[in-house]
Protein backbone atom coordinates (compact mmCIF):
# COMPACT_ATOMS: atom_id res chain seq x y z
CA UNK A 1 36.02 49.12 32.08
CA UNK A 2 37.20 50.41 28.80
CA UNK A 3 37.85 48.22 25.72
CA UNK A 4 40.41 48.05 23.39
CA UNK A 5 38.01 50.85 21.00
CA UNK A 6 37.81 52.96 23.51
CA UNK A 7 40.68 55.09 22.22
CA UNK A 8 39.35 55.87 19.25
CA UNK A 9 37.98 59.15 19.94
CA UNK A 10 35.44 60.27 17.18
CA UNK A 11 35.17 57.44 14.98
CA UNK A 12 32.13 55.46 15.79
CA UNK A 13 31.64 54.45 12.43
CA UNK A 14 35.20 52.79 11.80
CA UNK A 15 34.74 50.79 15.01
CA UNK A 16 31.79 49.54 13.99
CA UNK A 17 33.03 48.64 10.67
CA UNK A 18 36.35 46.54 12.38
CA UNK A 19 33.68 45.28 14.93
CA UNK A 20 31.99 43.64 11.87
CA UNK A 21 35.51 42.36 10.57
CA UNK A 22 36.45 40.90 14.19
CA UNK A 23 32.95 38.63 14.22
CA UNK A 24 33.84 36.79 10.72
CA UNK A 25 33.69 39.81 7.82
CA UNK A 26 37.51 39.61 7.15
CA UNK A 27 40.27 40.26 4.48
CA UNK A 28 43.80 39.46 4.70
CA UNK A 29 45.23 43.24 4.14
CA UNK A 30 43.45 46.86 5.22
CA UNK A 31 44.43 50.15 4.39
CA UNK A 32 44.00 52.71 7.76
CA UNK A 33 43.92 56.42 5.88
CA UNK A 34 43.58 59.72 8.01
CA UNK A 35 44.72 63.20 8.68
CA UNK A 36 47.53 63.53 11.40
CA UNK A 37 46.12 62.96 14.93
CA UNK A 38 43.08 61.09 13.76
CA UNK A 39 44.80 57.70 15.29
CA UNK A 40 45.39 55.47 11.90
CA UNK A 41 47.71 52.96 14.13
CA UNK A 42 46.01 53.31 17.24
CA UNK A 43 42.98 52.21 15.43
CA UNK A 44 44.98 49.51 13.18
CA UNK A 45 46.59 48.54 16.79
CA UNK A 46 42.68 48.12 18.35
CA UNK A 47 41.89 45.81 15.46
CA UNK A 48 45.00 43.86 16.04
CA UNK A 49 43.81 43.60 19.54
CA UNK A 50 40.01 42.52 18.57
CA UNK A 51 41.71 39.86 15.85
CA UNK A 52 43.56 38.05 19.16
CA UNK A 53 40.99 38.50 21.43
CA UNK A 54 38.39 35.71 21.62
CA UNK A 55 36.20 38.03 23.01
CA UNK A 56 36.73 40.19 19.85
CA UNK A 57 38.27 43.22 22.08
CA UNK A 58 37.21 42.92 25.82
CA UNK A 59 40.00 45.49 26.67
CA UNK A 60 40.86 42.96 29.61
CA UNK A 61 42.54 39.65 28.75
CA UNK A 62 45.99 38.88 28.37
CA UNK A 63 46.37 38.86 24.92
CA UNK A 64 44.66 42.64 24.91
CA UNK A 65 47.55 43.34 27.14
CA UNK A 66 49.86 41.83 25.28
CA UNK A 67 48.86 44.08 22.01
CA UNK A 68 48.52 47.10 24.29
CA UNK A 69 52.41 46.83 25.72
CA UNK A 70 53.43 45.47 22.53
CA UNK A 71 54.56 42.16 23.42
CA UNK A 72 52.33 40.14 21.68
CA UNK A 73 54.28 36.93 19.78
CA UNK A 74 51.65 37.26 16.30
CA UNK A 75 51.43 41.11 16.51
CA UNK A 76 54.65 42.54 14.59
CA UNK A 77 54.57 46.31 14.33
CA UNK A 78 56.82 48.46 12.02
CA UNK A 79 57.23 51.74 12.49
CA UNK A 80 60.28 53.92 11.79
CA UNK A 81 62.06 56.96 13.00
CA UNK A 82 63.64 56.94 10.07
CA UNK A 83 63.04 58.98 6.37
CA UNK A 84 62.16 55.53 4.01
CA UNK A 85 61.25 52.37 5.04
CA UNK A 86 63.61 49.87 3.03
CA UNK A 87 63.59 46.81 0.86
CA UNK A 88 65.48 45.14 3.08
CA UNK A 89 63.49 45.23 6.41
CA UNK A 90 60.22 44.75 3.90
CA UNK A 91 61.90 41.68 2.57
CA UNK A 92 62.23 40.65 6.08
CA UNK A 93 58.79 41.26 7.28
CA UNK A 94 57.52 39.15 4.11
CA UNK A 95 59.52 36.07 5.29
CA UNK A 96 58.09 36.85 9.18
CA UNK A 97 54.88 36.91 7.67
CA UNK A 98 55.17 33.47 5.76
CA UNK A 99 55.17 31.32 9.01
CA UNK A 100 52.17 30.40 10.50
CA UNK A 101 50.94 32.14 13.97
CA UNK A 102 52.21 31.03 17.28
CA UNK A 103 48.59 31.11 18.51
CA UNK A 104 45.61 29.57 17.36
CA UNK A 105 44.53 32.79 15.76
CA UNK A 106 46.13 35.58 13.30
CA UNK A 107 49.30 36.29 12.50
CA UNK A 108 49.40 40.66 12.02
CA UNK A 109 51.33 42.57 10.33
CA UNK A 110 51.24 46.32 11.66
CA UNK A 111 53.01 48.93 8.98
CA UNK A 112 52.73 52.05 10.48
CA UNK A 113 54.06 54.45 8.06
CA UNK A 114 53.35 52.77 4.89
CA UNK A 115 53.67 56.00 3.23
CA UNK A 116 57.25 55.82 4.02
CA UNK A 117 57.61 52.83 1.94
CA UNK A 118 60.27 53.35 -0.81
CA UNK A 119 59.85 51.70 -4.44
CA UNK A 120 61.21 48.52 -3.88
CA UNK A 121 59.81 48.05 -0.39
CA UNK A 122 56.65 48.80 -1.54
CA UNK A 123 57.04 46.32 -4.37
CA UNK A 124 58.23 43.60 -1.94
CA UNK A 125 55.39 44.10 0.15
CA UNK A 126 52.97 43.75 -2.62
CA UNK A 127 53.76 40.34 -3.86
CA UNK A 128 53.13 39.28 -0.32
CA UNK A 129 49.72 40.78 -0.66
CA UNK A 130 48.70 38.97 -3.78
CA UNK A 131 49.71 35.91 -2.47
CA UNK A 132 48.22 36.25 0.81
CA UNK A 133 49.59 33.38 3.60
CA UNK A 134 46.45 32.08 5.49
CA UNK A 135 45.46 33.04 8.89
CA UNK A 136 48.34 36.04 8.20
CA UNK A 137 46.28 40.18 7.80
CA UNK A 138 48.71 43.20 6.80
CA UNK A 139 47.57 46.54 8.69
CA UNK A 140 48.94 49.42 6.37
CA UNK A 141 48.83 52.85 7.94
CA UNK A 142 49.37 56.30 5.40
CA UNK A 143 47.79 59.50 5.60
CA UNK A 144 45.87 59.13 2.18
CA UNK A 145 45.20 56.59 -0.06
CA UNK A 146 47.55 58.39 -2.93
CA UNK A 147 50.46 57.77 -0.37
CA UNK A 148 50.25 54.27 -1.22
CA UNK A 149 51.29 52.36 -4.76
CA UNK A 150 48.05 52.42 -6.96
CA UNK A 151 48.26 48.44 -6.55
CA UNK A 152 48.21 48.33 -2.82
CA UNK A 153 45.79 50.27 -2.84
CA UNK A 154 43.54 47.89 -5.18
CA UNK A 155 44.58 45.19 -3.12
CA UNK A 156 43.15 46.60 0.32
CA UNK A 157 39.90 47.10 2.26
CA UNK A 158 39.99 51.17 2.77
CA UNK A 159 39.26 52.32 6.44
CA UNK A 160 38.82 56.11 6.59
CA UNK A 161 39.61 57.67 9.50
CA UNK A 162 37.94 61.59 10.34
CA UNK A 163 39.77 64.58 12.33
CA UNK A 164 38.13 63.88 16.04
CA UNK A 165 35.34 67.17 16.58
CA UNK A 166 36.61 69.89 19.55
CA UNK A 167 33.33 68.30 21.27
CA UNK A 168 35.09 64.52 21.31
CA UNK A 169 38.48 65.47 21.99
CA UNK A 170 37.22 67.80 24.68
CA UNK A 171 35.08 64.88 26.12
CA UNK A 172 37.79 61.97 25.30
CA UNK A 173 40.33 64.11 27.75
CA UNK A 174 37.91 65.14 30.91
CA UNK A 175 37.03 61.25 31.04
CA UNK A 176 40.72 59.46 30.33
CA UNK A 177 42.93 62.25 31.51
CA UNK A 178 40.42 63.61 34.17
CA UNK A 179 41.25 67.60 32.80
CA UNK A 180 39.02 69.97 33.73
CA UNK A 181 36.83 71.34 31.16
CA UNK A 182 38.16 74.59 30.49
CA UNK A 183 41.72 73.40 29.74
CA UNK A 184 40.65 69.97 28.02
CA UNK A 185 38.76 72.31 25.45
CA UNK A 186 41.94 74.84 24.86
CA UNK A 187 43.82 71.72 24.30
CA UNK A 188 41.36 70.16 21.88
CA UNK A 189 41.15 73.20 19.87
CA UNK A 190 44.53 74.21 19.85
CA UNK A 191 45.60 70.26 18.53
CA UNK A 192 43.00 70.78 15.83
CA UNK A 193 41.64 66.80 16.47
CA UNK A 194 45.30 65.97 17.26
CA UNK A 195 44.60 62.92 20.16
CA UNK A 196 48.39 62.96 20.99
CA UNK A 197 49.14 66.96 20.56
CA UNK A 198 45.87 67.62 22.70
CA UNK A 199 47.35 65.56 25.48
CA UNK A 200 50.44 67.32 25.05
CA UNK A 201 49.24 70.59 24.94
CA UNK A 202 46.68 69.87 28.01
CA UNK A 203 49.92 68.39 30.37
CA UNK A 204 53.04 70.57 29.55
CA UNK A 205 53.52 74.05 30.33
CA UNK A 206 56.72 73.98 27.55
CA UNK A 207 54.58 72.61 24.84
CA UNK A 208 51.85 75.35 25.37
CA UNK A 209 54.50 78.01 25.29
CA UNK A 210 55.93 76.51 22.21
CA UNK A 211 52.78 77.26 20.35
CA UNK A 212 52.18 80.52 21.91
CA UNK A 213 55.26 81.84 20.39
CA UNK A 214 54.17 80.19 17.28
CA UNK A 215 50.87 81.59 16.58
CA UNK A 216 52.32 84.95 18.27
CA UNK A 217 54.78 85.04 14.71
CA UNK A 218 51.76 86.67 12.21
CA UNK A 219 51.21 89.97 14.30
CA UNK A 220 55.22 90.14 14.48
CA UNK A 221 55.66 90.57 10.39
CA UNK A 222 56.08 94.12 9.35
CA UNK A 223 59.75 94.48 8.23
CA UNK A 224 62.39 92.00 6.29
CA UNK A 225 64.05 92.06 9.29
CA UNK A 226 61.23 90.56 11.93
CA UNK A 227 60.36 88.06 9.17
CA UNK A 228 63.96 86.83 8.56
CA UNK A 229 64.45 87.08 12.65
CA UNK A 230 60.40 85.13 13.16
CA UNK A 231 61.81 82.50 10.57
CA UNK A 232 64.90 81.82 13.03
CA UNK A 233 62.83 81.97 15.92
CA UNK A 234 60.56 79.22 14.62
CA UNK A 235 63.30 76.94 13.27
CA UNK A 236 64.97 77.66 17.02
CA UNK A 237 61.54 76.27 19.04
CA UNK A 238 61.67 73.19 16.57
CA UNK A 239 64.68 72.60 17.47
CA UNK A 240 64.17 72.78 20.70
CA UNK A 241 61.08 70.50 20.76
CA UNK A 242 63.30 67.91 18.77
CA UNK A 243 65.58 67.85 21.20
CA UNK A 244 63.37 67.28 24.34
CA UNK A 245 61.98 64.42 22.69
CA UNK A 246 65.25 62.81 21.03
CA UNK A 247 68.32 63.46 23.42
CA UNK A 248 66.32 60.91 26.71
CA UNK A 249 66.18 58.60 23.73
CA UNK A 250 69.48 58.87 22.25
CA UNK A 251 71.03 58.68 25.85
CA UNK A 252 69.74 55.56 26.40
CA UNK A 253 70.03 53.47 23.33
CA UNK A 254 74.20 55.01 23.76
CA UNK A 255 74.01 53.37 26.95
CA UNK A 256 72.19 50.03 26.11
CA UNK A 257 74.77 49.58 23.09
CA UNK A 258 78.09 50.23 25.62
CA UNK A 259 76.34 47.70 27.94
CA UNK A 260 75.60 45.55 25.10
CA UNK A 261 79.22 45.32 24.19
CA UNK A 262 80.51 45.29 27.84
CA UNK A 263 82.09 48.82 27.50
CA UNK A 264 82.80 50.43 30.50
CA UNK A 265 83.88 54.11 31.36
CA UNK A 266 87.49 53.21 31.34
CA UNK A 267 88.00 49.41 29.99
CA UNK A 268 88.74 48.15 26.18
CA UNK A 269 86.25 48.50 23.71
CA UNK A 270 85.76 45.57 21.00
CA UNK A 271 86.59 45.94 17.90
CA UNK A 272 82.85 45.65 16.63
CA UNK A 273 81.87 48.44 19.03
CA UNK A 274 83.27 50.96 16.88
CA UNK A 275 81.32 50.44 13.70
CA UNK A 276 78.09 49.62 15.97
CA UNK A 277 78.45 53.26 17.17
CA UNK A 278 78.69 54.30 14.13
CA UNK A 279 76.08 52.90 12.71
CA UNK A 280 73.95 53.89 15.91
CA UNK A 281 75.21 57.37 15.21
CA UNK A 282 73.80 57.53 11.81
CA UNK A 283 70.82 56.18 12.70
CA UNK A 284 70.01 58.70 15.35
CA UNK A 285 70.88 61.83 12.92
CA UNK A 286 68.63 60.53 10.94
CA UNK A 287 65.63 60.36 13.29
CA UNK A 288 67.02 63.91 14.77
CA UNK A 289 66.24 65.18 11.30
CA UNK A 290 63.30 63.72 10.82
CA UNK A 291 62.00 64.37 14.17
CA UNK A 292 62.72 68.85 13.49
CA UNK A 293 61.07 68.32 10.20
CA UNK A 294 57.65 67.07 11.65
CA UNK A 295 57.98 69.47 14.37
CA UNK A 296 58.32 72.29 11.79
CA UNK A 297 55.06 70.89 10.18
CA UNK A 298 53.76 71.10 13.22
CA UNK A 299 54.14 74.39 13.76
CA UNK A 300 53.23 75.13 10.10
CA UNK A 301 49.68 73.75 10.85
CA UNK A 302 49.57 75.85 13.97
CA UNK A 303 50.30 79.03 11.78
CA UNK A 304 47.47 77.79 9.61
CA UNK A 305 45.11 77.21 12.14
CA UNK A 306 45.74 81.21 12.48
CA UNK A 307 45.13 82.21 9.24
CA UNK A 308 41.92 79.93 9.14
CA UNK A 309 40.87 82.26 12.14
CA UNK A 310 41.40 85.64 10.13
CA UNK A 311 39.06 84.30 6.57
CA UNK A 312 36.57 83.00 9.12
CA UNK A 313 36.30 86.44 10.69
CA UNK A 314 36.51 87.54 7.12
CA UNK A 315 33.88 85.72 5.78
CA UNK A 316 31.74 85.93 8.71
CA UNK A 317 31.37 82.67 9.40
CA UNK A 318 29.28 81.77 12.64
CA UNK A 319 31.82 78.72 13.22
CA UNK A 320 34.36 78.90 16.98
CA UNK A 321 37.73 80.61 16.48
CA UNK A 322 40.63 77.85 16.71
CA UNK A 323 42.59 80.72 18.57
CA UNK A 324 40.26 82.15 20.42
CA UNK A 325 42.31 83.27 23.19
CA UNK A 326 44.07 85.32 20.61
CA UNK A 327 40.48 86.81 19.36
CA UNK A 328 42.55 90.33 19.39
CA UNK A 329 45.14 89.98 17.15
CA UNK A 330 42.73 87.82 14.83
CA UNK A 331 40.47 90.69 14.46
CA UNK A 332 43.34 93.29 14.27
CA UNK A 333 44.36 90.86 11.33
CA UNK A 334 41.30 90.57 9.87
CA UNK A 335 41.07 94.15 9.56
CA UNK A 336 44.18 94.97 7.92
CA UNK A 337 43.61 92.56 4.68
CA UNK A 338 41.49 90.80 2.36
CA UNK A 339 40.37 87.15 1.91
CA UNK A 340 42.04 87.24 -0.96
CA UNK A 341 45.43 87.82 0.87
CA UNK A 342 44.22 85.71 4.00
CA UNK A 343 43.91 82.38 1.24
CA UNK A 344 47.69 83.28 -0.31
CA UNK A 345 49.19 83.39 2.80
CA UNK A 346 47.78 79.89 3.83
CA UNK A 347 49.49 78.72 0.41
CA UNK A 348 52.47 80.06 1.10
CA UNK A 349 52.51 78.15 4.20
CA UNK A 350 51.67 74.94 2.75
CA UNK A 351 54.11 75.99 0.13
CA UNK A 352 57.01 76.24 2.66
CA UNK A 353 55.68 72.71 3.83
CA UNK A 354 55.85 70.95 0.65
CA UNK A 355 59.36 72.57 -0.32
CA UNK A 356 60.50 71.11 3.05
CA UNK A 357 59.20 67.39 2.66
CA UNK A 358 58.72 66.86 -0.77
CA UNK A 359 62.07 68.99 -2.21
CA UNK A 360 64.28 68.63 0.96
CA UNK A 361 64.84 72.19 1.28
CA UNK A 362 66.32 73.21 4.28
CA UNK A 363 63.86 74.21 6.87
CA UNK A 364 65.56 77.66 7.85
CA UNK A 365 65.24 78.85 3.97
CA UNK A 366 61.61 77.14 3.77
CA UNK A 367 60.44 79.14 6.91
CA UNK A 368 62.69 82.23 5.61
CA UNK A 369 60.91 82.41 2.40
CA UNK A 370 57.35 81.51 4.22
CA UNK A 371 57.52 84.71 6.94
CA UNK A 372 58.50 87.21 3.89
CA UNK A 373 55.40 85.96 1.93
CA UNK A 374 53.40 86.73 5.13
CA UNK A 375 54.46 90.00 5.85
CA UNK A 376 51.62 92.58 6.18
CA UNK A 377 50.92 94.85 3.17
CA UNK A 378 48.55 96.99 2.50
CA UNK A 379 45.14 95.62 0.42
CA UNK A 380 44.87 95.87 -2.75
């Protein structure tokens, strides 16, 4: 039977580390740091788990179950589909976090995009973490530890999270997911360490295609005009990913709200409904926009992940092609530039991604300005 550390594929080291905390080696607020994929809430969630358990994690009790569905009256997690994480909701997980625990154990406080945080939230949540309430731990989740305020930061025990190895991931989904071998290792190198994109990848024919069209976009750019037309093409699959994972959603918090209010197909709606839907409205453009602009990154990292292929053919490095189904057009690619080129177009790339989420330019120009720096020329 599997525990609640089971899940955390690859990081023997941070388990053992909570492990410690669980049996008596606490603090009262942790910082959970970590490339994408690497699971910084899953593990934050496992130590939640471990803190209620008295058996410091069996995997098996109630309250394990009750921090695995969620349900759990002294577990309170925030997370947000949204772009910031305001004042307000901070304000009002400070006064949550004031009273003491329903249980006879710890009251904790799961933030799972800290790095989301704006100014004043992040100041509201640090007074609550100078004056820490007994028997009450804050979980803070953010890819790196310069995503946080400087005096958060100084205020928290660090827990490092690594990418998962193809080996683990690999292993991880032919024991939990019972894949075969040969697809559980596409999947794992494909995702890059990615837990949740590797199960994706390894259970849906759409998301495979996705990338295949994705890492298909470097052999395609040899004119203006198949750049500007790859750029559109890429902006068109996020979209399209966006959508199969937001419009199920959307549908049903629409229908929870009409049922909420009593609104039927045909009968009188309140007069609060209006500004309800509104409000609901907002908040799910919001989350649609948010939700294209990670799958863009997404895809950005799978373009990498090509590039990373070409300089390691390059370079002739010993280490497995990422792509290696696409061994082909990663030699043909290797062949018609330098490393020199190979390194600017991976800028460019994380170029496109930092005008996107740290400038707010739209991701059509972004990704139109991107495919022209890629475009094959001729080496210097």
């Amino acid at each position: 039977m599997s525990d609640v550390w089971s899940g955390l594929v690859g990081q023997q080291p941070v388990i053992e580390r909570l492990q410690r905390a669980v049996a008596g080696d606490m603090t009262h607020a942790w910082l959970f740091t970590g490339p994408p994929g690497s699971g910084r809430s899953n593990a934050a969630l496992a130590f939640a788990a471990g803190l209620q358990c008295e058996q410091g994690g069996c995997g098996q009790c109630h309250s394990c179950h009750e921090v695995s569905v969620g349900s759990h009256p002294d577990v309170r997690l925030t997370r947000t589909e949204k772009l910031s994480i305001g004042v307000d909701e901070v304000r009002e997980l400070v006064r949550t976090s004031a009273l003491a625990p329903a249980g006879r154990r710890w009251q904790v406080m799961v933030v799972e995009d800290a790095d989301r945080l704006t100014d004043q939230a992040a100041n509201a949540l640090l007074k609550a973490i100078e004056e820490p309430t007994e028997r009450t731990v804050w979980l803070l989740c953010a890819p790196t530890v310069e995503d946080v305020l400087p005096t958060i930061r100084s205020r928290t025990r660090l827990i490092v999270l690594a990418t998962p190895s193809v080996d683990d991931v690999t292993d991880f989904l032919v024991r939990h997911d019972g894949l075969a071998v040969e697809p559980a290792s596409y999947a794992a190198r494909a995702s890059q360490g990615h837990i949740g994109r590797a199960r994706a990848l390894a259970r849906d024919e759409d998301t495979r295609r996705r990338r295949r069209e994705v890492v298909a976009v470097p052999g395609r750019l040899r004119s203006l005009g198949a750049c500007m037309a790859a750029a559109a093409d890429l902006h068109d699959l996020a979209k399209e990913e966006a959508d199969a994972l937001t419009t199920d959603h959307d549908r049903r918090e629409k229908t929870e709200l009409d049922r909420s209010y009593g609104v039927v197909e045909r009968g009188r709606r309140p007069r609060e409904y209006a500004p309800a839907l509104r409000d609901l409205e907002k908040a799910q453009k919001t989350r649609a926009k948010r939700r294209v602009l990670d799958v863009v990154d997404r895809g950005l990292m799978d373009l990498v992940s090509v590039y990373r292929d070409v300089l390691t053919l390059q370079l002739g490095a010993t280490t497995d092609l990422v792509n290696e189904e696409l061994r082909g057009e990663v030699v043909a690619l290797a062949r018609a530039s330098t490393p020199e080129l190979s390194l600017q177009r991976i800028e460019a790339i994380f170029g496109a991604r930092e005008q996107m989420l740290e400038f707010n330019v739209p991701p059509l120009l972004a990704l139109e300005s991107m495919t022209v720096a890629l475009q094959h020329r001729a080496p210097a």
